[in-house]
PDB file of N, CA and C in Angstrom:
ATOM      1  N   UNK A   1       0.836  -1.185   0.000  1.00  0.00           N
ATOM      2  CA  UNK A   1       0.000   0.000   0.000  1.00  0.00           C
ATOM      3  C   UNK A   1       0.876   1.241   0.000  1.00  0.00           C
ATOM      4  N   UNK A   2       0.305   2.192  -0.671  1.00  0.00           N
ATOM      5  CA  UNK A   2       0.737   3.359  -1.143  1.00  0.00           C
ATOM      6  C   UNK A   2       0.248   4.679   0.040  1.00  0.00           C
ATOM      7  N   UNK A   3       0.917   4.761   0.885  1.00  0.00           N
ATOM      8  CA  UNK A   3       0.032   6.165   1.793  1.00  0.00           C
ATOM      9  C   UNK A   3       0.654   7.643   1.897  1.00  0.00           C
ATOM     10  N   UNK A   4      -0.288   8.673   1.334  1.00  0.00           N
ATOM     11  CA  UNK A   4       0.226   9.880   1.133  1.00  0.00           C
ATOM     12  C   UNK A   4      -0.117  10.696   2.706  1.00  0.00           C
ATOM     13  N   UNK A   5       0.744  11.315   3.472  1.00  0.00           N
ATOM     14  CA  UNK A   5       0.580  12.268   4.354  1.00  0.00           C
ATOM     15  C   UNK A   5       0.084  13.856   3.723  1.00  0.00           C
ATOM     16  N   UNK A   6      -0.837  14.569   4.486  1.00  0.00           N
ATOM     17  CA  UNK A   6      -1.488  15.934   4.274  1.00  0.00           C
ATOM     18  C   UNK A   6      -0.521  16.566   5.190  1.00  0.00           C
ATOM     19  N   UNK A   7       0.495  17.313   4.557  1.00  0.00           N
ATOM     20  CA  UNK A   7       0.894  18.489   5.332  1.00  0.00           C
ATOM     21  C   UNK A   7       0.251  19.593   5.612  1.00  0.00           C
ATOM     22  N   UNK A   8       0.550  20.188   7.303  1.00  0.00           N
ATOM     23  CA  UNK A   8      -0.482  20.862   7.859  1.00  0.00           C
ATOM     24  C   UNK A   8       0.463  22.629   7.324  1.00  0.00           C
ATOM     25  N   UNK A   9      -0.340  23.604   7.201  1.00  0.00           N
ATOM     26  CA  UNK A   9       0.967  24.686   6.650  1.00  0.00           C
ATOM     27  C   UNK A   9       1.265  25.319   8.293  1.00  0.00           C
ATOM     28  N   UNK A  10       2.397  25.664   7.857  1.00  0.00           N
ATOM     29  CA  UNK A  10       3.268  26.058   8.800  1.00  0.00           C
ATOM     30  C   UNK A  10       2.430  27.474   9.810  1.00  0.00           C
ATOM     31  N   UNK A  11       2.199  28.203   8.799  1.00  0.00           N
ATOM     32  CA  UNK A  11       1.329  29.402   9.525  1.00  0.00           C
ATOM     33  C   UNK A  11      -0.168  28.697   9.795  1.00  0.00           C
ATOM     34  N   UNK A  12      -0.883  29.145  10.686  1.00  0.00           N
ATOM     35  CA  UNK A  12      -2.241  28.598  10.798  1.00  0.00           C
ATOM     36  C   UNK A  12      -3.305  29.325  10.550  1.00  0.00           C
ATOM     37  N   UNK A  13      -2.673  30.227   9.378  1.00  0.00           N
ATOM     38  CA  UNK A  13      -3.708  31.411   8.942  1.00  0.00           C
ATOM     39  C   UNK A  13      -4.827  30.360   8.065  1.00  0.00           C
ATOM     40  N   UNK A  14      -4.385  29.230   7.489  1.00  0.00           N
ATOM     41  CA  UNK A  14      -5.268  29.043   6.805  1.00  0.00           C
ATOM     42  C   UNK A  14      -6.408  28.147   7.264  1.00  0.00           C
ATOM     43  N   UNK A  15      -5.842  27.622   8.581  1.00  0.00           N
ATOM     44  CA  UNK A  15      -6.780  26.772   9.558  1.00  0.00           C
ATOM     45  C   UNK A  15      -7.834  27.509  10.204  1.00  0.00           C
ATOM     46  N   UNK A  16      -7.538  29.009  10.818  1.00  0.00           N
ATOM     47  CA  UNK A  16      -7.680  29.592  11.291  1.00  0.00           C
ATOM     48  C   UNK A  16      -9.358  30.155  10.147  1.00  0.00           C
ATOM     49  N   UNK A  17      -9.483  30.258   8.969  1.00  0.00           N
ATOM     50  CA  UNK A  17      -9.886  30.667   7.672  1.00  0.00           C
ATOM     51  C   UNK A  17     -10.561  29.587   7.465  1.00  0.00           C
ATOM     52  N   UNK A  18     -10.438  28.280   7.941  1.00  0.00           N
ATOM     53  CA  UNK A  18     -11.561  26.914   7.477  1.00  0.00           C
ATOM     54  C   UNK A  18     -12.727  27.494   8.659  1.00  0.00           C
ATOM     55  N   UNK A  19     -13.311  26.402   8.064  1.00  0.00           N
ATOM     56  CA  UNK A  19     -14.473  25.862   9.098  1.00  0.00           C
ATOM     57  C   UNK A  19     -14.609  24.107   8.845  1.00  0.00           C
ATOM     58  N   UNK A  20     -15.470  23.803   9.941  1.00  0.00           N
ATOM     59  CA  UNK A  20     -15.182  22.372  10.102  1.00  0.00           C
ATOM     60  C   UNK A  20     -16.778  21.955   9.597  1.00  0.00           C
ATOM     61  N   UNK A  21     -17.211  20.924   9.150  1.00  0.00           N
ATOM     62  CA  UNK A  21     -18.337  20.067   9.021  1.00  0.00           C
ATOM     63  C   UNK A  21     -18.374  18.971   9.014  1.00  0.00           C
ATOM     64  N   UNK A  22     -19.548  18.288  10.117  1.00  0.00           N
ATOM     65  CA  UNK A  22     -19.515  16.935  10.525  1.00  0.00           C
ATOM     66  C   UNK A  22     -20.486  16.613  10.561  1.00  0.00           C
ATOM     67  N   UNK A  23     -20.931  15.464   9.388  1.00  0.00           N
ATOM     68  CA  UNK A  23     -22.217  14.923   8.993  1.00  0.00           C
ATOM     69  C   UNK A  23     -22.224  13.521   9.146  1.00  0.00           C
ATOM     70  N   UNK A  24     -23.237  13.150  10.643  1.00  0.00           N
ATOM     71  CA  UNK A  24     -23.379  11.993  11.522  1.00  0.00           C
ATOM     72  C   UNK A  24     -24.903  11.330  10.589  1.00  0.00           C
ATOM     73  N   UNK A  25     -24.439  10.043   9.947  1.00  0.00           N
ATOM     74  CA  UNK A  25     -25.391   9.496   9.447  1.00  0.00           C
ATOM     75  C   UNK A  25     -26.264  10.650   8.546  1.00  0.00           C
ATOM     76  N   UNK A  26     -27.789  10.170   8.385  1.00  0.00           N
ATOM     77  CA  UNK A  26     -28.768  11.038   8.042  1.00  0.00           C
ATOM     78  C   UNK A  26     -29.346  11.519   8.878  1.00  0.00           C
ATOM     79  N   UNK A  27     -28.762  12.252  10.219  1.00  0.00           N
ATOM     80  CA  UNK A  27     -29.716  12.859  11.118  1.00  0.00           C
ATOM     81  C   UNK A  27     -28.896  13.719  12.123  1.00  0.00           C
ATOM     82  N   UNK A  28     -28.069  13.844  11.321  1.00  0.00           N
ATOM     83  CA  UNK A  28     -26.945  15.103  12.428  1.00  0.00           C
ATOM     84  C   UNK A  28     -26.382  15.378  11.128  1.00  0.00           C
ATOM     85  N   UNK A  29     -26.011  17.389  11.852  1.00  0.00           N
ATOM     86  CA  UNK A  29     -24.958  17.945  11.200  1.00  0.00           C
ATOM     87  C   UNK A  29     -24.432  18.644  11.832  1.00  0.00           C
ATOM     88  N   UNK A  30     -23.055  18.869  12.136  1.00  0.00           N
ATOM     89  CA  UNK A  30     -22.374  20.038  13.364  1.00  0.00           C
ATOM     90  C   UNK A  30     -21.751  20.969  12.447  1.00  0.00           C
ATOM     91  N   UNK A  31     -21.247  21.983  12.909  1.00  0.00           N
ATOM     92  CA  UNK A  31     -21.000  22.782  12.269  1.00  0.00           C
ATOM     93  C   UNK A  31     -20.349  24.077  12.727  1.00  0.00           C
ATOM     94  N   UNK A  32     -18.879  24.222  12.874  1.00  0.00           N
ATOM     95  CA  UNK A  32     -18.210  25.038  13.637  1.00  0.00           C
ATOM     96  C   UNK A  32     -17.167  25.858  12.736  1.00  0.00           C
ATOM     97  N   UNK A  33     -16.823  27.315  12.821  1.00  0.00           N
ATOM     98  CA  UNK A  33     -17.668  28.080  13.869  1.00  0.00           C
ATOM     99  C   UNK A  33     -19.114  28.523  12.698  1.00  0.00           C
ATOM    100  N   UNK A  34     -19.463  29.043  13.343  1.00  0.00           N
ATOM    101  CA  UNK A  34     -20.992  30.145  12.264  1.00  0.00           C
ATOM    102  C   UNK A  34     -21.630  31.113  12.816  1.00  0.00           C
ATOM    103  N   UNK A  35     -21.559  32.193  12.164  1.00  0.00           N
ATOM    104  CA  UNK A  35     -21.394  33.407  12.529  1.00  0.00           C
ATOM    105  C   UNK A  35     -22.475  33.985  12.493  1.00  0.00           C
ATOM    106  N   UNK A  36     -23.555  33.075  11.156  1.00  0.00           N
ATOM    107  CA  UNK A  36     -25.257  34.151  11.950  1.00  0.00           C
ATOM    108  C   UNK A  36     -25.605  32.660  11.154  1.00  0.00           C
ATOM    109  N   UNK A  37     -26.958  32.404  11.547  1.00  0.00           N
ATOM    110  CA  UNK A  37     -28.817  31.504  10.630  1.00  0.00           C
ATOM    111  C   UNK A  37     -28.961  32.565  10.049  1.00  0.00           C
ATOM    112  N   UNK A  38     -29.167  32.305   8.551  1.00  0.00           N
ATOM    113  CA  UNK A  38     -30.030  33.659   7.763  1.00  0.00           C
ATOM    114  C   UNK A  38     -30.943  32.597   7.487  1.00  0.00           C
ATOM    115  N   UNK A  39     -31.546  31.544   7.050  1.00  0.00           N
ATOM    116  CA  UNK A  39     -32.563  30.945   7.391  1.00  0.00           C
ATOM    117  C   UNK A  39     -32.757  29.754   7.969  1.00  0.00           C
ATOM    118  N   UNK A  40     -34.192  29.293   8.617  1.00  0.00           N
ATOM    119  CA  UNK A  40     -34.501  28.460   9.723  1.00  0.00           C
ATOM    120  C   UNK A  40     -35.542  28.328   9.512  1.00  0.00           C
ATOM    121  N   UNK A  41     -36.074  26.998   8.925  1.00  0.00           N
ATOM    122  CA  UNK A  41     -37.155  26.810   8.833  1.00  0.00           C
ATOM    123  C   UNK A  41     -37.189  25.014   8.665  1.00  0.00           C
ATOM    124  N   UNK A  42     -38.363  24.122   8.776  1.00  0.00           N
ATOM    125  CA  UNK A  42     -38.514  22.897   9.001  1.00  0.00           C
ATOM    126  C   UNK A  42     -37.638  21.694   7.740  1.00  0.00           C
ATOM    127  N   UNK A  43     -37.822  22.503   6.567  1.00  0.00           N
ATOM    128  CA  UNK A  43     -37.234  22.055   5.487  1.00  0.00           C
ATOM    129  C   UNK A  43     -35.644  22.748   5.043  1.00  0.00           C
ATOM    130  N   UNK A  44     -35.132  23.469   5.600  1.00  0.00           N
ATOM    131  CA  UNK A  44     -33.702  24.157   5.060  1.00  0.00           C
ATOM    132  C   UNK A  44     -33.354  25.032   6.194  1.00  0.00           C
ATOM    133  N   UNK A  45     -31.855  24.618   6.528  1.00  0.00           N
ATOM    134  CA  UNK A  45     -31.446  25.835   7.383  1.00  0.00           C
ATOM    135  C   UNK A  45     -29.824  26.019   6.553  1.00  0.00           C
ATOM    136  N   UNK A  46     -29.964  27.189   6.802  1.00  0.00           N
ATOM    137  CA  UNK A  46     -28.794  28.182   6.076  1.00  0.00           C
ATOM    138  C   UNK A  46     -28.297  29.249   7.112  1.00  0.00           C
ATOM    139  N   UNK A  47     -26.354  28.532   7.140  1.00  0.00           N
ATOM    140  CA  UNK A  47     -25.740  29.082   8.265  1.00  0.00           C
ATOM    141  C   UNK A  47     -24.510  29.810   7.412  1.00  0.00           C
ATOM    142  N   UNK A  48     -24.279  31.338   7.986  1.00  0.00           N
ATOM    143  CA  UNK A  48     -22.957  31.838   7.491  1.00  0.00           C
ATOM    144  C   UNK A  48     -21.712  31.399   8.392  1.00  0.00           C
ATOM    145  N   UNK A  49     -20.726  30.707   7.247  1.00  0.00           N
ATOM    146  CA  UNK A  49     -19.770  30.369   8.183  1.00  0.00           C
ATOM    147  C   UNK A  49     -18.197  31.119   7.600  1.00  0.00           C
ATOM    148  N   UNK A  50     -17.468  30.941   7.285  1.00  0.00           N
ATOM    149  CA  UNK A  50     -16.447  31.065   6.881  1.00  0.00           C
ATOM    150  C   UNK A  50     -16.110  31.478   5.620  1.00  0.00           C
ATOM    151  N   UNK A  51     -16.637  32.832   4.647  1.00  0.00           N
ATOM    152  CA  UNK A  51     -16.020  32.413   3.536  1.00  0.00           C
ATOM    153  C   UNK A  51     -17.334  31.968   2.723  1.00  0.00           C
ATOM    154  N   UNK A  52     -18.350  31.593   3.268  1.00  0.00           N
ATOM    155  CA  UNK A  52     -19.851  30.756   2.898  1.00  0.00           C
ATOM    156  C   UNK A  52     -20.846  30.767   3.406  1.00  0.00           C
ATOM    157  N   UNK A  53     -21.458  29.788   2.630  1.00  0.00           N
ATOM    158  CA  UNK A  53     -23.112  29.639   3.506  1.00  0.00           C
ATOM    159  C   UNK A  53     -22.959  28.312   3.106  1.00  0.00           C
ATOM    160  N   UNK A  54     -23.587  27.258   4.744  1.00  0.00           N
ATOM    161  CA  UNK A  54     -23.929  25.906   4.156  1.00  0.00           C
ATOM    162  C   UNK A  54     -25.217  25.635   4.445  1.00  0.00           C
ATOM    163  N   UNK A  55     -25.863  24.893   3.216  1.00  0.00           N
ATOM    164  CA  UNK A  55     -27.154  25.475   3.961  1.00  0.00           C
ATOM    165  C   UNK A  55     -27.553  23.118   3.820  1.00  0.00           C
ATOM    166  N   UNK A  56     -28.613  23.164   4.528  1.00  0.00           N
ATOM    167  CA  UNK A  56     -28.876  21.616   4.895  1.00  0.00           C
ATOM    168  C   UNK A  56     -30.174  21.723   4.727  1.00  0.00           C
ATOM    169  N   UNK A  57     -30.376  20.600   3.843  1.00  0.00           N
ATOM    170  CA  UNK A  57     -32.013  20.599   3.449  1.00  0.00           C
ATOM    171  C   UNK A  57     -32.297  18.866   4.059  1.00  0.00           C
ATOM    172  N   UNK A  58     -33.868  19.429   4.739  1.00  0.00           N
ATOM    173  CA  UNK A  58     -34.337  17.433   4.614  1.00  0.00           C
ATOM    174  C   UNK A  58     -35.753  17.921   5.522  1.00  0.00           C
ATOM    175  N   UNK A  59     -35.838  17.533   5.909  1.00  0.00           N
ATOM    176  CA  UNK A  59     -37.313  17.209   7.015  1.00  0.00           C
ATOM    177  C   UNK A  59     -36.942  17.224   8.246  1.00  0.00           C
ATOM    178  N   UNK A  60     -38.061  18.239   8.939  1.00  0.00           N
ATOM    179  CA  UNK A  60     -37.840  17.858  10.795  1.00  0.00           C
ATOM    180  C   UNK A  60     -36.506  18.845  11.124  1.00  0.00           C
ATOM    181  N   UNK A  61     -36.242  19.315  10.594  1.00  0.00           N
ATOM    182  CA  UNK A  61     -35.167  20.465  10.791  1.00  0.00           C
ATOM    183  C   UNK A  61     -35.024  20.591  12.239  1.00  0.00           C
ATOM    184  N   UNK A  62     -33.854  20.928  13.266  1.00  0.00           N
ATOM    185  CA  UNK A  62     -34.239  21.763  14.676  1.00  0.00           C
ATOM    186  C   UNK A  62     -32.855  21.831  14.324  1.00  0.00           C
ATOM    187  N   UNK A  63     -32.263  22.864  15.346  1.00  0.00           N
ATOM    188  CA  UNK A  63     -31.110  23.419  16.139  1.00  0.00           C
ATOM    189  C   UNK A  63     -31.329  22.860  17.424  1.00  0.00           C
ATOM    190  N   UNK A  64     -30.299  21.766  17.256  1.00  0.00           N
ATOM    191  CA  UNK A  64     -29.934  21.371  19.193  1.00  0.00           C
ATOM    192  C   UNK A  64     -29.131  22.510  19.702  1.00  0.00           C
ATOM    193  N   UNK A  65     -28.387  22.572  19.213  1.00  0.00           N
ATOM    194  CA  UNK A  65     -27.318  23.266  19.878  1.00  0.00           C
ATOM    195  C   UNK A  65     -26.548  24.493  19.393  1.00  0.00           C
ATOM    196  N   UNK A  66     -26.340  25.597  19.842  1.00  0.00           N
ATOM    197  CA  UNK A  66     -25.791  26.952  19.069  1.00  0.00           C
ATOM    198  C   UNK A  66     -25.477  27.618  20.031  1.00  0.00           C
ATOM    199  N   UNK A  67     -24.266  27.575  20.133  1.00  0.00           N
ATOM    200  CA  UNK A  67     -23.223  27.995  21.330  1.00  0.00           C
ATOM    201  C   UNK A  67     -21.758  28.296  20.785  1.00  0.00           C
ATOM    202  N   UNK A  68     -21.225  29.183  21.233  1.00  0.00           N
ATOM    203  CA  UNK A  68     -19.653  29.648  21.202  1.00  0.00           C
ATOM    204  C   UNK A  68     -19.299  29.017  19.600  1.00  0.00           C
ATOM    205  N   UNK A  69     -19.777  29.768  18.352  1.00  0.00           N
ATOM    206  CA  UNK A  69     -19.903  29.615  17.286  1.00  0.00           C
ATOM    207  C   UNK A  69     -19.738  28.147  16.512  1.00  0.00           C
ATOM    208  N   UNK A  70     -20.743  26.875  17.753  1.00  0.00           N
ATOM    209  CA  UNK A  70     -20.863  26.149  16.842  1.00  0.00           C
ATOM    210  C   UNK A  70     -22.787  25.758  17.108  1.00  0.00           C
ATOM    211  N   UNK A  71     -22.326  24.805  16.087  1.00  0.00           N
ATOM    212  CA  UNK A  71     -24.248  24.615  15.523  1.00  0.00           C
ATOM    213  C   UNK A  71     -24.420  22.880  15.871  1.00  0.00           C
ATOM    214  N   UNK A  72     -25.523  22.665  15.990  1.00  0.00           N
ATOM    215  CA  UNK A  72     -25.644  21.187  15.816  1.00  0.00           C
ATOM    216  C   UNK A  72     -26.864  21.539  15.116  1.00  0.00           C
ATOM    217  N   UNK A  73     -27.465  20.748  14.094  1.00  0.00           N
ATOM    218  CA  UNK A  73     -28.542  20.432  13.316  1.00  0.00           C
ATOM    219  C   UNK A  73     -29.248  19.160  13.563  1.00  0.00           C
ATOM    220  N   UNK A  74     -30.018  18.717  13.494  1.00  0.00           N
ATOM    221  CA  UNK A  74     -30.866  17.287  13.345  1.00  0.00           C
ATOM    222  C   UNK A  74     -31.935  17.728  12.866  1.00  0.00           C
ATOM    223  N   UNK A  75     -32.273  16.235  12.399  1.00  0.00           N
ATOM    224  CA  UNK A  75     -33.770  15.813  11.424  1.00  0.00           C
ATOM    225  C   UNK A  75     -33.553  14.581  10.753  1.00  0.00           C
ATOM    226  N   UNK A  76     -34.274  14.914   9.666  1.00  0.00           N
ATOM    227  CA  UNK A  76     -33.802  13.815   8.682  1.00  0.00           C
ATOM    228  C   UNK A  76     -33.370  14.714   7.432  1.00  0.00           C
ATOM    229  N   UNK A  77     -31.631  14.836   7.437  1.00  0.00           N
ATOM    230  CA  UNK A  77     -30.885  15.146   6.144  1.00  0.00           C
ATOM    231  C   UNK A  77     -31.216  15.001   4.864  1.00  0.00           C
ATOM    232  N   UNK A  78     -31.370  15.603   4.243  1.00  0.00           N
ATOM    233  CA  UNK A  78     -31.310  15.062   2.674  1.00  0.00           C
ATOM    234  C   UNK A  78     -30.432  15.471   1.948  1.00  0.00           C
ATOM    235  N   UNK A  79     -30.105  16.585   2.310  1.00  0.00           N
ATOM    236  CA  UNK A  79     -28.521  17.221   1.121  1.00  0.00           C
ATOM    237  C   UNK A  79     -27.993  18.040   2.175  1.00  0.00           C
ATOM    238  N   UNK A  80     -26.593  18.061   1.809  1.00  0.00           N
ATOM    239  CA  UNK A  80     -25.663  19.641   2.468  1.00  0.00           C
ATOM    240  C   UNK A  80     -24.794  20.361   1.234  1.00  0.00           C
ATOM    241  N   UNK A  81     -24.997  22.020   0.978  1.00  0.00           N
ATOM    242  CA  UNK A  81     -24.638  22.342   0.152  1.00  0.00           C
ATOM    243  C   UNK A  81     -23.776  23.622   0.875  1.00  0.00           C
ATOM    244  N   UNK A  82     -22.857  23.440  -0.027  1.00  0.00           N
ATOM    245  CA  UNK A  82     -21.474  24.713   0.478  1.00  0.00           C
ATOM    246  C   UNK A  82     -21.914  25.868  -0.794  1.00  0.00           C
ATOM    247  N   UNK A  83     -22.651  27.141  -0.405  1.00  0.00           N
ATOM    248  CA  UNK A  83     -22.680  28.261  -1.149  1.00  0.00           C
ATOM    249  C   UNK A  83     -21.870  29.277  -1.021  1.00  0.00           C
ATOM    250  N   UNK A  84     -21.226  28.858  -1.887  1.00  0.00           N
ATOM    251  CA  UNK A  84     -19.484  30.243  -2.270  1.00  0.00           C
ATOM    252  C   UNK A  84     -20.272  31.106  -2.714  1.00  0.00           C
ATOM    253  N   UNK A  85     -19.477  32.649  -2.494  1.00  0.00           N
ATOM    254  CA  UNK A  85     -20.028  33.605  -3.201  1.00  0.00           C
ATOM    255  C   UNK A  85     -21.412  34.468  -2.406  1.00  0.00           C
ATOM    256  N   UNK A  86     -21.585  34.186  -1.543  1.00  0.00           N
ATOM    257  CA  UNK A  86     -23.334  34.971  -0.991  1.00  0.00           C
ATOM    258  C   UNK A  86     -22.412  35.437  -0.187  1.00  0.00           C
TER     259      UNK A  86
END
């Protein structure tokens, strides 16, 4: 087997510039940090994070959790989309 290592960059400006997303099965999504909900509603929520908007579509929508710029989502998932550019 062939295994390539991801070098991390030396400055952490660019870590610092991500954001993280963590999509648990079809019924969680976390989501750190995010900086405002521009929408919230049962079918789609749309969070500004970094650089973007990710917004999560499915059924049963809620916010568990939204604290010290992170998010938790649940329901039942159906898509997650990264919107560059808004």
């Amino acid at each position: 087997m062939n295994f390539k290592f991801m070098k991390l960059p030396k400055d952490n400006e660019r870590i610092r510039d991500a954001f993280s997303l963590s999509v648990l099965g079809e019924h969680e999504v976390s989501l750190v940090p995010c900086k405002k909900v521009l929408t919230y509603e049962d079918s789609l929520v749309r969070v500004e994070t970094v650089g973007c908007v990710v917004a999560v579509s499915g059924h049963s929508l809620s916010l568990k959790a939204y604290h010290e710029d992170a998010m938790r989502i649940t329901g039942r998932i159906d898509s997650v989309a990264i919107e560059r550019g808004v």
